[in-house]
Protein backbone atom coordinates (compact mmCIF):
# COMPACT_ATOMS: atom_id res chain seq x y z
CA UNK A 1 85.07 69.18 77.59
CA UNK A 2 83.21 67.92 80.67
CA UNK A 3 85.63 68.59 84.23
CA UNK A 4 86.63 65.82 86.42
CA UNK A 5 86.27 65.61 89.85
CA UNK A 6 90.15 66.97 90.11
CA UNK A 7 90.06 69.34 88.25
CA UNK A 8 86.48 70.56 89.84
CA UNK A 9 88.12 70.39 93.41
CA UNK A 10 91.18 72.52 92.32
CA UNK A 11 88.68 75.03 90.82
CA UNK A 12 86.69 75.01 93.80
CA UNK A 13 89.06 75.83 96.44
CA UNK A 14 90.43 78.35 93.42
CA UNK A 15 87.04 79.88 93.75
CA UNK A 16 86.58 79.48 97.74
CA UNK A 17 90.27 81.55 97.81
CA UNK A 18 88.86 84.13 95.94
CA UNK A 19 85.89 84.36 98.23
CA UNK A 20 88.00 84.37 101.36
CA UNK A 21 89.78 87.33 99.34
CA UNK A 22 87.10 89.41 98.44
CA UNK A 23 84.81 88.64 102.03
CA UNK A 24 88.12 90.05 103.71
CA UNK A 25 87.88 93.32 101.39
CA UNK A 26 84.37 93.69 101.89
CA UNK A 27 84.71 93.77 106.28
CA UNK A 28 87.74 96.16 105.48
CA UNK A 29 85.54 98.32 103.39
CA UNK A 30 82.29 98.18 105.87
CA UNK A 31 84.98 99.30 108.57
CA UNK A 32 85.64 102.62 106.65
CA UNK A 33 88.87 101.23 105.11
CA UNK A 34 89.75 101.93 101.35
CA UNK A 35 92.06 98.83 101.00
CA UNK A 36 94.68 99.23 97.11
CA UNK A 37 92.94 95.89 95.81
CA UNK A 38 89.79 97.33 96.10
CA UNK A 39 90.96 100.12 92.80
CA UNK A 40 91.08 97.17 90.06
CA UNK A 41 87.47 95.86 91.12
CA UNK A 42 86.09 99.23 91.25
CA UNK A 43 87.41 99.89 87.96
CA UNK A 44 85.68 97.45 86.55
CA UNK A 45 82.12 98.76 87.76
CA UNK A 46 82.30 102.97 87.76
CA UNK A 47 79.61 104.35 89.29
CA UNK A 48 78.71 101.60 91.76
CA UNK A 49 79.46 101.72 95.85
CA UNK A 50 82.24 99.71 97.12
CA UNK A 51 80.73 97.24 99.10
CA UNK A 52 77.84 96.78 96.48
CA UNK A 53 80.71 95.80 93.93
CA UNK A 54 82.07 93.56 96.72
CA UNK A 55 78.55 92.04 97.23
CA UNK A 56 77.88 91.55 93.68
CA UNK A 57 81.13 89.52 93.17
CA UNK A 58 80.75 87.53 96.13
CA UNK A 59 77.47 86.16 95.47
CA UNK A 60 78.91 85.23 91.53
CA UNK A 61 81.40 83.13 93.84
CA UNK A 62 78.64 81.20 95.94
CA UNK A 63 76.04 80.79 92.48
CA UNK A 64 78.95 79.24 90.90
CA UNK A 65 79.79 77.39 94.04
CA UNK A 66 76.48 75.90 94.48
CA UNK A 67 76.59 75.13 91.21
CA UNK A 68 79.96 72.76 91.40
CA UNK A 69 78.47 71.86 94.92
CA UNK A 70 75.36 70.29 92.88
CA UNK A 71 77.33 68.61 90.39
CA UNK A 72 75.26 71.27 88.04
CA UNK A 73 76.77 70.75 84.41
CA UNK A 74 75.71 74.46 83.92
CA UNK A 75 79.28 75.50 85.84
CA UNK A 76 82.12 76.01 83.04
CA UNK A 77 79.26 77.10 80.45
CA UNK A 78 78.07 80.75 79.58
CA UNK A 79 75.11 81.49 81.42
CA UNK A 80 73.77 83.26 78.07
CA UNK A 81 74.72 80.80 75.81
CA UNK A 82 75.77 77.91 77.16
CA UNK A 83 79.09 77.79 75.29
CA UNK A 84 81.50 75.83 77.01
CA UNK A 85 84.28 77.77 79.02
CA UNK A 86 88.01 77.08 78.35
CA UNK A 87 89.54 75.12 81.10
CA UNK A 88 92.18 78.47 81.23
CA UNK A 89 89.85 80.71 81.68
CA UNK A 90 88.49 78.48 84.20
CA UNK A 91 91.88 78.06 85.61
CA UNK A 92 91.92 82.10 85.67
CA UNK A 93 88.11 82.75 87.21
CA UNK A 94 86.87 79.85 88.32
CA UNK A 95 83.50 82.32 89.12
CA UNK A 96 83.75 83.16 85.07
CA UNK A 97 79.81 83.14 83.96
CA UNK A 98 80.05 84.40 80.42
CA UNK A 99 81.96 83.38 77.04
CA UNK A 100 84.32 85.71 75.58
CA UNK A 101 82.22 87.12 73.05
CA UNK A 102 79.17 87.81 76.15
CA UNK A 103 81.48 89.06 78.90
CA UNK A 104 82.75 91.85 76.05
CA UNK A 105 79.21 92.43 74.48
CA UNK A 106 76.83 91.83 76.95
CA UNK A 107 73.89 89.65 76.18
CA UNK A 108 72.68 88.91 72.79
């Protein structure tokens, strides 16, 4: 399943939303806020500073950005694998990078 140029500009300004989103959080966060969307993303990554989890999501946003931007066939594949996404997980995270089975496991 290759994406059409609809269905890449609805997943783009998906994605750009979500950037919007999360740039928001982060200037909330660097002003010594502790916003209630910031729990679920922190969850995610224990350990790890706010605005580093912040960071680290926003520049997933802009790689797979660029890569629609490009016309880069490697967005809607697993970075490890190069398994195709699902156009609903798509749909979901347009930033999604991994398969199912790597975004569980890790890297093979």
């Amino acid at each position: 399943m290759r994406l059409d140029s609809a269905t890449l500009a609805r997943l783009r300004r998906h994605l750009m939303h979500r950037g919007q989103a999360l740039a928001t959080l982060l200037a909330e966060v660097l002003a010594g806020k502790r916003p209630p969307q910031l729990a679920e993303l922190l969850a995610q990554k224990p350990g790890k500073r706010p605005e580093d989890v912040l960071r680290l999501a926003l520049a997933q946003i802009e790689d797979r950005r660029r890569l629609i931007d490009a016309g880069d066939d490697r967005y809607g594949r697993c970075d490890v694998c190069a398994a195709e996404l699902t156009l609903t997980t798509l749909a979901e995270m347009p930033w999604a990078d991994r398969c199912v089975t790597h975004a569980i496991f890790g890297e093979a």
